[in-house]
Protein backbone atom coordinates (compact mmCIF):
# COMPACT_ATOMS: atom_id res chain seq x y z
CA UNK A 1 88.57 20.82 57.64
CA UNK A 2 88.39 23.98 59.42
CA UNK A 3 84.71 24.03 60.39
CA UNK A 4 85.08 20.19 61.03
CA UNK A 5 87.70 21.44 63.97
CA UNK A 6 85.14 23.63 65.26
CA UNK A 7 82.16 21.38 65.31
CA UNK A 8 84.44 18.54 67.36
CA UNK A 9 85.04 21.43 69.82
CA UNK A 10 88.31 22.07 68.60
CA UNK A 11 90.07 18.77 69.83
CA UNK A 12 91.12 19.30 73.16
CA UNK A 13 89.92 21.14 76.00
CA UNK A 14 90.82 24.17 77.06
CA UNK A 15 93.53 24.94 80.22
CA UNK A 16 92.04 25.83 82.74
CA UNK A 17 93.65 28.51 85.87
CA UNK A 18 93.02 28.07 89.61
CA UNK A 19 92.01 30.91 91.39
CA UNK A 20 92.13 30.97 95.08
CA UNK A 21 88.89 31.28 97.06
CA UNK A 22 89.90 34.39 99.28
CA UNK A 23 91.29 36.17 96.00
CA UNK A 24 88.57 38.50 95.60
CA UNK A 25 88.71 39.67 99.43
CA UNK A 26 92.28 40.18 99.90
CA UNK A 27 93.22 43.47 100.20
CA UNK A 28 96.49 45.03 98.78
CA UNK A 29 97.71 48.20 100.87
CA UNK A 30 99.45 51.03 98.64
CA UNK A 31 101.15 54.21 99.03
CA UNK A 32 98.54 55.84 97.27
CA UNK A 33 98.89 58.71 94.42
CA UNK A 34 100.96 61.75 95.60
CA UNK A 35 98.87 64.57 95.45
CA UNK A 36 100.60 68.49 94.82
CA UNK A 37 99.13 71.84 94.80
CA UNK A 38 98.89 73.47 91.62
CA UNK A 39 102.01 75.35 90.66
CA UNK A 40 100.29 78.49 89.15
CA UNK A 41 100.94 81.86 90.58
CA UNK A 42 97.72 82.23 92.34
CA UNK A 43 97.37 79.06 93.95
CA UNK A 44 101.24 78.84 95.22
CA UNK A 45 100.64 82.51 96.74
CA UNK A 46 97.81 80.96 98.58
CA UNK A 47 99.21 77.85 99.65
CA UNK A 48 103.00 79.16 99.78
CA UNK A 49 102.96 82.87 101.25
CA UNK A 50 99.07 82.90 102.59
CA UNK A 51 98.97 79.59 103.92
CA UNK A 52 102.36 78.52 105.08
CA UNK A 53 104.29 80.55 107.99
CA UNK A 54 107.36 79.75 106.86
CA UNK A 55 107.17 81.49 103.01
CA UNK A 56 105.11 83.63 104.08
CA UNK A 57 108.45 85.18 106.66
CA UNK A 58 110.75 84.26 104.11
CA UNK A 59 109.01 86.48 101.56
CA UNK A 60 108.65 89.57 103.62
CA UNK A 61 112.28 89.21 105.17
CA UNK A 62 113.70 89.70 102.16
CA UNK A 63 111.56 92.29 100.79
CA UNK A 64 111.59 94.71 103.65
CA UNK A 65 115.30 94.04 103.83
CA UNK A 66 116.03 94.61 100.29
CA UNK A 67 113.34 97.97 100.35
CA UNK A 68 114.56 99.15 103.65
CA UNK A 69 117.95 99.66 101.74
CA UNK A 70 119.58 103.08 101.34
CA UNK A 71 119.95 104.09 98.02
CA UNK A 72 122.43 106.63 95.86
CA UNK A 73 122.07 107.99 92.55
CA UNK A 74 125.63 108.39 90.78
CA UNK A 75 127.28 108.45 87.55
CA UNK A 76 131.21 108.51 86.63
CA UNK A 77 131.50 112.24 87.80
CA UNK A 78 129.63 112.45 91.14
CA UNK A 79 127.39 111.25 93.61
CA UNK A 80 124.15 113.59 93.57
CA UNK A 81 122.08 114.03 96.98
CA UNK A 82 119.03 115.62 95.16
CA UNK A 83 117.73 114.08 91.31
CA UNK A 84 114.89 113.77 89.65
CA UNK A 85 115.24 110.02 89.99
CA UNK A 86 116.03 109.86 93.09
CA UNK A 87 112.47 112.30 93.91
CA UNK A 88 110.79 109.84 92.04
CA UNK A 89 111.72 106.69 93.70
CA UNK A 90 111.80 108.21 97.12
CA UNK A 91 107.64 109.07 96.39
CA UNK A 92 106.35 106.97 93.88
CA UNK A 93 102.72 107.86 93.70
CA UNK A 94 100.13 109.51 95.91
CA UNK A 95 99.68 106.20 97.89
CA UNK A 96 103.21 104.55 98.31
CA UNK A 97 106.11 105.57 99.46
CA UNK A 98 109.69 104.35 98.73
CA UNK A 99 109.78 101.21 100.91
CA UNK A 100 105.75 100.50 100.29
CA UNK A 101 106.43 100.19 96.43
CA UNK A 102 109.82 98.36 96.36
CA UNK A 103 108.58 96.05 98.99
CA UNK A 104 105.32 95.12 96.55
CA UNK A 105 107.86 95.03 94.00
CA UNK A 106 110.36 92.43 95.65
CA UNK A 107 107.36 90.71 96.57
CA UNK A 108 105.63 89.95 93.05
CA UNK A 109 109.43 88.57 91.83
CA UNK A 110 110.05 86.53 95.49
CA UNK A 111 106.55 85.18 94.62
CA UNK A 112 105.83 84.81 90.94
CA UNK A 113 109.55 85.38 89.68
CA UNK A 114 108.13 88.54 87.59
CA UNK A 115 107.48 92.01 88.30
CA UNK A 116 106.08 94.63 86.41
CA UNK A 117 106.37 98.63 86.85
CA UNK A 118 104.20 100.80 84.99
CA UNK A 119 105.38 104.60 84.26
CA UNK A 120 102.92 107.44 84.60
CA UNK A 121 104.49 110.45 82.24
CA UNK A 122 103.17 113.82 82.38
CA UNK A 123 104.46 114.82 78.98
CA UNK A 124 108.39 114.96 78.80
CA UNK A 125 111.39 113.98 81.32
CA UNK A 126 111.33 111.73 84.24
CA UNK A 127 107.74 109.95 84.71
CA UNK A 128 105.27 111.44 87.54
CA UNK A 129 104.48 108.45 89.11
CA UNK A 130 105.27 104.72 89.26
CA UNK A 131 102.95 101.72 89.86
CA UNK A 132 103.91 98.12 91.14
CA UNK A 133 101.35 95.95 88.76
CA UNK A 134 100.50 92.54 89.80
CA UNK A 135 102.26 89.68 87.85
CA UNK A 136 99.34 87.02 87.90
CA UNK A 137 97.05 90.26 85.83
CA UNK A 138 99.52 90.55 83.48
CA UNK A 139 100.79 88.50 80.12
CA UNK A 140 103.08 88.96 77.82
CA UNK A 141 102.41 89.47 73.95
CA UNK A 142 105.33 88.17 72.08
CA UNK A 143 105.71 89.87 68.06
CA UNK A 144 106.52 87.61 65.04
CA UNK A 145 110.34 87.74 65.82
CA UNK A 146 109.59 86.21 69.63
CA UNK A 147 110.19 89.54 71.76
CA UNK A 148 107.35 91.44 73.78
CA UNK A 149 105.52 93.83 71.43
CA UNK A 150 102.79 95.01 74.08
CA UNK A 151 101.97 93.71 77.97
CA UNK A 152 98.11 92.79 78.60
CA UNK A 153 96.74 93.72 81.95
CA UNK A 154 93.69 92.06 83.12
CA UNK A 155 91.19 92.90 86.27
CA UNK A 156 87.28 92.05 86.03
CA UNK A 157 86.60 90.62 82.77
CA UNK A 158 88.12 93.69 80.83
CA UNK A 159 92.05 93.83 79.39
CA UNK A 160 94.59 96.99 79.21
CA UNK A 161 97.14 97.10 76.77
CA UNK A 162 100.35 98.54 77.26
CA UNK A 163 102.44 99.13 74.19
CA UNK A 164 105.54 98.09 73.92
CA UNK A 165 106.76 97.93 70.41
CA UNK A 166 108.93 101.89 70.89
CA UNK A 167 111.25 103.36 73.39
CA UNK A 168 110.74 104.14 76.11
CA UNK A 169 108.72 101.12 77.27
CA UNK A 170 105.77 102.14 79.11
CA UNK A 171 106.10 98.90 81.44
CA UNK A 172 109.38 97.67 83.16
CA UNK A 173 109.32 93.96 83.14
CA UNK A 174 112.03 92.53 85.93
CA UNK A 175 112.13 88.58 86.45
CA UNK A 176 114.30 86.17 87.64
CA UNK A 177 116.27 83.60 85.24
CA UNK A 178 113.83 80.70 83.70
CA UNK A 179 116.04 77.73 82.16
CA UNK A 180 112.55 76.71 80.00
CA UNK A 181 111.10 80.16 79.55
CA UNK A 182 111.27 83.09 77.38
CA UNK A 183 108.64 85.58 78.87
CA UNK A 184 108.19 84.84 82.23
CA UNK A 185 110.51 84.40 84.87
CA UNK A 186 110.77 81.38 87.78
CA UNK A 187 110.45 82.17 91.38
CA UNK A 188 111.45 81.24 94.36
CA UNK A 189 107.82 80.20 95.53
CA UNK A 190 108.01 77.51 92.62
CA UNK A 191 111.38 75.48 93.69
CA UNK A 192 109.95 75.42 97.20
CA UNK A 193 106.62 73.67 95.76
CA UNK A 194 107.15 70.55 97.30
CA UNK A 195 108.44 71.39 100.72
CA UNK A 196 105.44 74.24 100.69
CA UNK A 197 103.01 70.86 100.20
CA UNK A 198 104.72 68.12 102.90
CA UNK A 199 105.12 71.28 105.92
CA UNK A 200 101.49 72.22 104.96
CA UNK A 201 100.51 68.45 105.20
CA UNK A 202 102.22 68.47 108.40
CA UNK A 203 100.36 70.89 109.59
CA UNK A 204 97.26 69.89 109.00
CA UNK A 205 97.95 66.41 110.28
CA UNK A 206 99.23 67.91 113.87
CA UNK A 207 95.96 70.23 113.68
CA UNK A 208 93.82 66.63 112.89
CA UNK A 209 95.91 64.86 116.09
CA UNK A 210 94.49 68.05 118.52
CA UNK A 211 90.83 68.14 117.34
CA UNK A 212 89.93 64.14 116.60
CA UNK A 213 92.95 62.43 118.21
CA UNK A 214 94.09 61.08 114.87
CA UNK A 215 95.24 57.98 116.63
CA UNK A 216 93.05 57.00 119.62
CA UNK A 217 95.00 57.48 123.14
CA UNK A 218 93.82 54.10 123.54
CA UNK A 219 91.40 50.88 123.38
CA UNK A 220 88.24 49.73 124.69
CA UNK A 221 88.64 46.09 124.33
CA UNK A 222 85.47 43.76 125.09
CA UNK A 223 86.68 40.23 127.04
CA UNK A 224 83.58 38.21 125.75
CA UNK A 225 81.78 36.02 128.14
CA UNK A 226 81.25 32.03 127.46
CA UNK A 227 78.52 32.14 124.50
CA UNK A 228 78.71 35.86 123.65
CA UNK A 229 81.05 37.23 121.03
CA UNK A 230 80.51 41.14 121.08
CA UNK A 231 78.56 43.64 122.22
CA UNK A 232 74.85 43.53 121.59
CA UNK A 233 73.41 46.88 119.32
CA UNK A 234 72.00 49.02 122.67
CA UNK A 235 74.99 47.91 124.75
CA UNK A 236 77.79 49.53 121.69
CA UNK A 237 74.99 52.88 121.73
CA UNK A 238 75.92 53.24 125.36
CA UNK A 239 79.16 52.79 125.25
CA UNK A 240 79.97 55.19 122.48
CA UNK A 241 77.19 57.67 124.38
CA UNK A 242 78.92 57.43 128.02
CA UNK A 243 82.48 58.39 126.33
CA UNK A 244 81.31 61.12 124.07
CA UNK A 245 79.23 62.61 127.19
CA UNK A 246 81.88 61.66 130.25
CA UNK A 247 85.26 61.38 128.84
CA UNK A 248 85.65 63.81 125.98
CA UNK A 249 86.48 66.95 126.39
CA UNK A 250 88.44 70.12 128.16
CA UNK A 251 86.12 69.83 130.84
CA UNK A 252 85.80 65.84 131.53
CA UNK A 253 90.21 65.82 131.33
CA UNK A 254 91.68 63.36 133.95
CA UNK A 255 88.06 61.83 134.85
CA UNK A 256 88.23 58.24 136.23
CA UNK A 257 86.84 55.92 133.70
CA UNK A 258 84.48 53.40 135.01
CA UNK A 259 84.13 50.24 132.96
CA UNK A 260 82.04 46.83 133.41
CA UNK A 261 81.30 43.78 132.37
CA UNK A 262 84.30 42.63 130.31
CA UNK A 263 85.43 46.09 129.13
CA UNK A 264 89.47 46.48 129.73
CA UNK A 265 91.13 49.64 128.93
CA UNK A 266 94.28 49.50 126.92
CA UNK A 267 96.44 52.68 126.06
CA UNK A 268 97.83 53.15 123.22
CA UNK A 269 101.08 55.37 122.01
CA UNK A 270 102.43 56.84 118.87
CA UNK A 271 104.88 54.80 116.89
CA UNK A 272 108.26 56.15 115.59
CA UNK A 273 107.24 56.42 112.18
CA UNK A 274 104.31 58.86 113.80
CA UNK A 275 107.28 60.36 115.60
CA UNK A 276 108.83 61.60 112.41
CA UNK A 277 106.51 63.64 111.89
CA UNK A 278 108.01 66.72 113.51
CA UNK A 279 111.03 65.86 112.22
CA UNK A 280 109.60 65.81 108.33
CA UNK A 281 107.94 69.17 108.87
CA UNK A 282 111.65 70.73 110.28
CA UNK A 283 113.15 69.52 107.16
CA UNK A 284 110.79 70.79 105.16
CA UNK A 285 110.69 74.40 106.87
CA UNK A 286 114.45 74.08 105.79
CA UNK A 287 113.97 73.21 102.48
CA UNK A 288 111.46 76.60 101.95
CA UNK A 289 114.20 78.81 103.77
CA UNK A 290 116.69 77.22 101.33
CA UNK A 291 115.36 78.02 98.55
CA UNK A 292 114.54 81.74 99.37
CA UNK A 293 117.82 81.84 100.69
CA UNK A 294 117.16 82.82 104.12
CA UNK A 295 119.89 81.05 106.62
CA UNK A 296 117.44 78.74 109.12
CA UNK A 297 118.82 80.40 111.86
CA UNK A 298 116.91 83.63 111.76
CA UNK A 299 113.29 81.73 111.10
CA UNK A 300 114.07 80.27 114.12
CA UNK A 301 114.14 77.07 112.73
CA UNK A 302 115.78 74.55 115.24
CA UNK A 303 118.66 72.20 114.78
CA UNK A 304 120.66 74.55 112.01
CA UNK A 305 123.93 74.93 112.92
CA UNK A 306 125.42 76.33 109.95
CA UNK A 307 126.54 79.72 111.23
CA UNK A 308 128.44 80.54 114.11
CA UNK A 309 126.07 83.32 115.39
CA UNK A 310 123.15 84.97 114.74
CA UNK A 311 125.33 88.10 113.25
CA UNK A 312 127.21 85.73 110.20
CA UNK A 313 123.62 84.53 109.44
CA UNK A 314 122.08 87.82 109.17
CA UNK A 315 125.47 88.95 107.24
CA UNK A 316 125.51 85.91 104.98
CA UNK A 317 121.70 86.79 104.34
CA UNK A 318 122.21 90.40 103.15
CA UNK A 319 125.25 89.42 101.47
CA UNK A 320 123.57 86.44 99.41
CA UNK A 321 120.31 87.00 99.14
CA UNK A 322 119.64 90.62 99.91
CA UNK A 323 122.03 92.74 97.84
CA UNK A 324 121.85 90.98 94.89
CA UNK A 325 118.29 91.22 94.37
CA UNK A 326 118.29 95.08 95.39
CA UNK A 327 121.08 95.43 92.97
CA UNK A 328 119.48 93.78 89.93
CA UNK A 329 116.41 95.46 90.52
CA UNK A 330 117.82 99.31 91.10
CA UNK A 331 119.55 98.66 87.94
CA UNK A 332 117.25 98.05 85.71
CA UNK A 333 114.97 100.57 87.23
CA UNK A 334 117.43 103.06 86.61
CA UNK A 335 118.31 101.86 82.59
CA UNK A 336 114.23 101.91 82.13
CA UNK A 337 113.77 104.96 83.59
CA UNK A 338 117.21 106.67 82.19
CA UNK A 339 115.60 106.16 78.84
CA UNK A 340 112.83 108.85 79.51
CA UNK A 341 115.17 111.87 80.77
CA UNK A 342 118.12 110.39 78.52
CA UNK A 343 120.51 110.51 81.83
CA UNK A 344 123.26 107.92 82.12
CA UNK A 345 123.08 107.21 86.38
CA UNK A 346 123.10 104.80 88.39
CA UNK A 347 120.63 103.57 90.91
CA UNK A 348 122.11 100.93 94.01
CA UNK A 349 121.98 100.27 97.46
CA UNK A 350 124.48 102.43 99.59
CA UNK A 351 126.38 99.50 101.00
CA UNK A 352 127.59 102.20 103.11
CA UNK A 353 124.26 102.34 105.24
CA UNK A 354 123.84 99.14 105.73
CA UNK A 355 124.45 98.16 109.67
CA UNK A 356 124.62 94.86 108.92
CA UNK A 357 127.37 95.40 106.98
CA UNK A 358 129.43 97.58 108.97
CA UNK A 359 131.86 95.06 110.49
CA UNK A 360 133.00 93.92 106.63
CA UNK A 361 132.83 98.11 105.72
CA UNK A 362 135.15 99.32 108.58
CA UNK A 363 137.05 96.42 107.82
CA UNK A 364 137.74 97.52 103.74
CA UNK A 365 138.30 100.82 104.59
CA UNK A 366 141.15 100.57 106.98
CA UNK A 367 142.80 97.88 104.55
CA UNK A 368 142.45 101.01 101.84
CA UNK A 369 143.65 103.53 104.02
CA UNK A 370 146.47 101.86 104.81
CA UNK A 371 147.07 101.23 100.99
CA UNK A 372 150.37 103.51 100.48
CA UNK A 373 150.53 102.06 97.10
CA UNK A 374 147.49 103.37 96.04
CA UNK A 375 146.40 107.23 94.84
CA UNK A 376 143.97 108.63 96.34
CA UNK A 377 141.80 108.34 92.81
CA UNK A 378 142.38 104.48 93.02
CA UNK A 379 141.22 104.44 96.76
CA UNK A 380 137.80 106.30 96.11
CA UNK A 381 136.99 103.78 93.21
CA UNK A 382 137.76 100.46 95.02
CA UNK A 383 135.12 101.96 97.61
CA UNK A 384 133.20 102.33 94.79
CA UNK A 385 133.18 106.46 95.25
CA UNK A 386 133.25 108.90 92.45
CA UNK A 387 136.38 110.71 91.21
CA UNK A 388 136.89 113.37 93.43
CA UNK A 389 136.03 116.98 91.86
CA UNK A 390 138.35 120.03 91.91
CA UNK A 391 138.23 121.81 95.13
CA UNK A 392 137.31 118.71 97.15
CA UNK A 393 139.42 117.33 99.56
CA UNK A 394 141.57 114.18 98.48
């Protein structure tokens, strides 16, 4: 029954579907795939610090700020003006000084979210010399239990290993707090991604709109005579000749165009969606200083009112952005490096040094001067002073 159904054609015919005609030529118009930059140290250093004005000022603000910062060596008994640490940080190595390493350093965490300090010992004590390592050389190699047993550092084709398993550590590993990570640390660099890509894109699409005129400044438009629809072949090869030779160019600017038979000339503007193109690319600037944490205002971004002045931005930024990341970073520079001369001190900025502070400092220290409540031992450590030794004045 069965192969009788499929002899007869299988009773009745199949449905058939109109198509339309024109179906194959229309053509759909879509926004396209969005295409980012790879997010992998390397390539966001090119695109984001390299390539891009705007991360590129944000990073070094903030690291010359933060290395440009005074710094004091203390512990619970006194503030000392000469230590070994303090030596050691002030010259580094044999090619960096104090603000030449600490601004590499704040640099590889602004950028990758990790940095990495190697210590050169000469036997016993404090090290001899320090070295800022670059984070996109260097990996992590986690033990059975999940922490860092050794650090791999990689240049040319060949691999260092840095042992990591004892204590003293000869490699200080700083980085910033990853939600999804457990080794490496996120940056700054990586949140701005996406405003890095649309104010590069903007870029390049102003730089396209100088050299080609990425929307003509107008039309050529052909009034056909009776019989004749376009322009013949050699008549087009002119055309196109005469403007490329007459009317392009610094030199042929604000030339009188001739035209003839049937050619009218009709300009052309930009449309407001072209307009907002300016306006994307100011967004996005503030979307890179945002994420940095650098107040618009001193990028000279336009159309950020947020402060009052230029002085409450540049406070704001030390307050915010600057000291936080010098403190973190002094810290643990001074627990990794306490561990080789076994001293307990401390290692921060000397908010007293800091001009752009000095408003908020003079202000503090008249409120605790005027503290009649207070001893004289309570005064020094709100200021965040010492205790005062015997023989020193109160």
């Amino acid at each position: 029954m069965v192969l009788d159904f499929f002899r007869r054609g299988g009773g009745q015919d199949a449905p058939q579907q109109k198509a339309s005609a024109t179906g194959p030529v229309v053509a759909y118009q879509t926004s396209g795939r969005v295409a980012w930059s790879p997010r992998d140290t390397v390539s966001l250093t090119r695109t984001g610090f390299s390539g891009n004005p705007v991360g590129f000022r944000c990073v070094k603000l903030i690291a010359e700020a933060a290395a440009a910062l005074p710094l004091v060596v203390q512990d619970d008994v006194q503030r000392y003006d000469v230590h070994p640490l303090l030596q050691l940080v002030t010259r580094p190595n044999a090619a960096q000084g104090r603000a030449e390493m600490l601004e590499a350093l704040y640099g590889q965490l602004l950028l990758s979210g990790n940095g990495y300090v190697e210590a050169v010992s000469g036997g016993s004590g404090v090290p001899q010399e320090l070295h800022v390592l670059r984070s996109d050389r260097m990996s992590v190699v986690p033990g059975g239990d999940g922490w860092p047993v050794a650090y791999e550092y990689a240049v040319g084709g060949r691999k260092h290993r840095f042992d990591a398993s004892g204590a003293p550590a000869p490699v200080c590993h700083i980085k910033s707090f990853h939600p999804q990570d457990d080794h490496y640390g996120f940056s700054p660099m990586q949140a701005a991604a996406m405003a890095l890509d649309v104010h590069n894109s903007a870029s390049r699409w102003s730089k396209a709109l100088l050299d080609n005129a990425a929307r003509p400044s107008g039309a050529i438009v052909y009034r056909a005579a009776e019989g004749q629809g376009s322009l013949s072949s050699d008549q087009y090869d002119r055309l196109v000749s005469e403007m490329e030779s007459h009317h392009q160019g610094a030199r042929n600017a604000g030339r009188p165009m001739l035209l003839e038979g049937g050619l009218d000339w009709k300009p052309m503007g930009f449309s407001p969606s072209d307009m907002e193109f300016q306006k994307t690319k100011e967004s996005a600037a503030r979307e890179i200083a945002l994420a940095f944490g650098v107040p618009p205002m001193l990028l000279g971004i336009q159309g950020d009112a947020t402060y009052a002045n230029y002085q409450e931005a540049n406070r704001a930024f030390f307050r915010l952005t600057v000291l936080p990341l010098a403190t973190r970073v002094t810290a643990a520079l001074a627990e990794w490096l306490g561990q080789f001369s076994g001293d307990a001190v401390v290692l921060k900025p000397d908010l007293d040094q800091v001009p752009a502070l000095a408003a908020e400092r003079d202000a503090q220290w008249a409120r605790v001067a005027g503290a009649d409540f207070l001893s004289d031992a309570e005064k020094r450590s709100l200021l965040g002073l010492p205790a005062a030794q015997d023989g020193d004045d109160a």
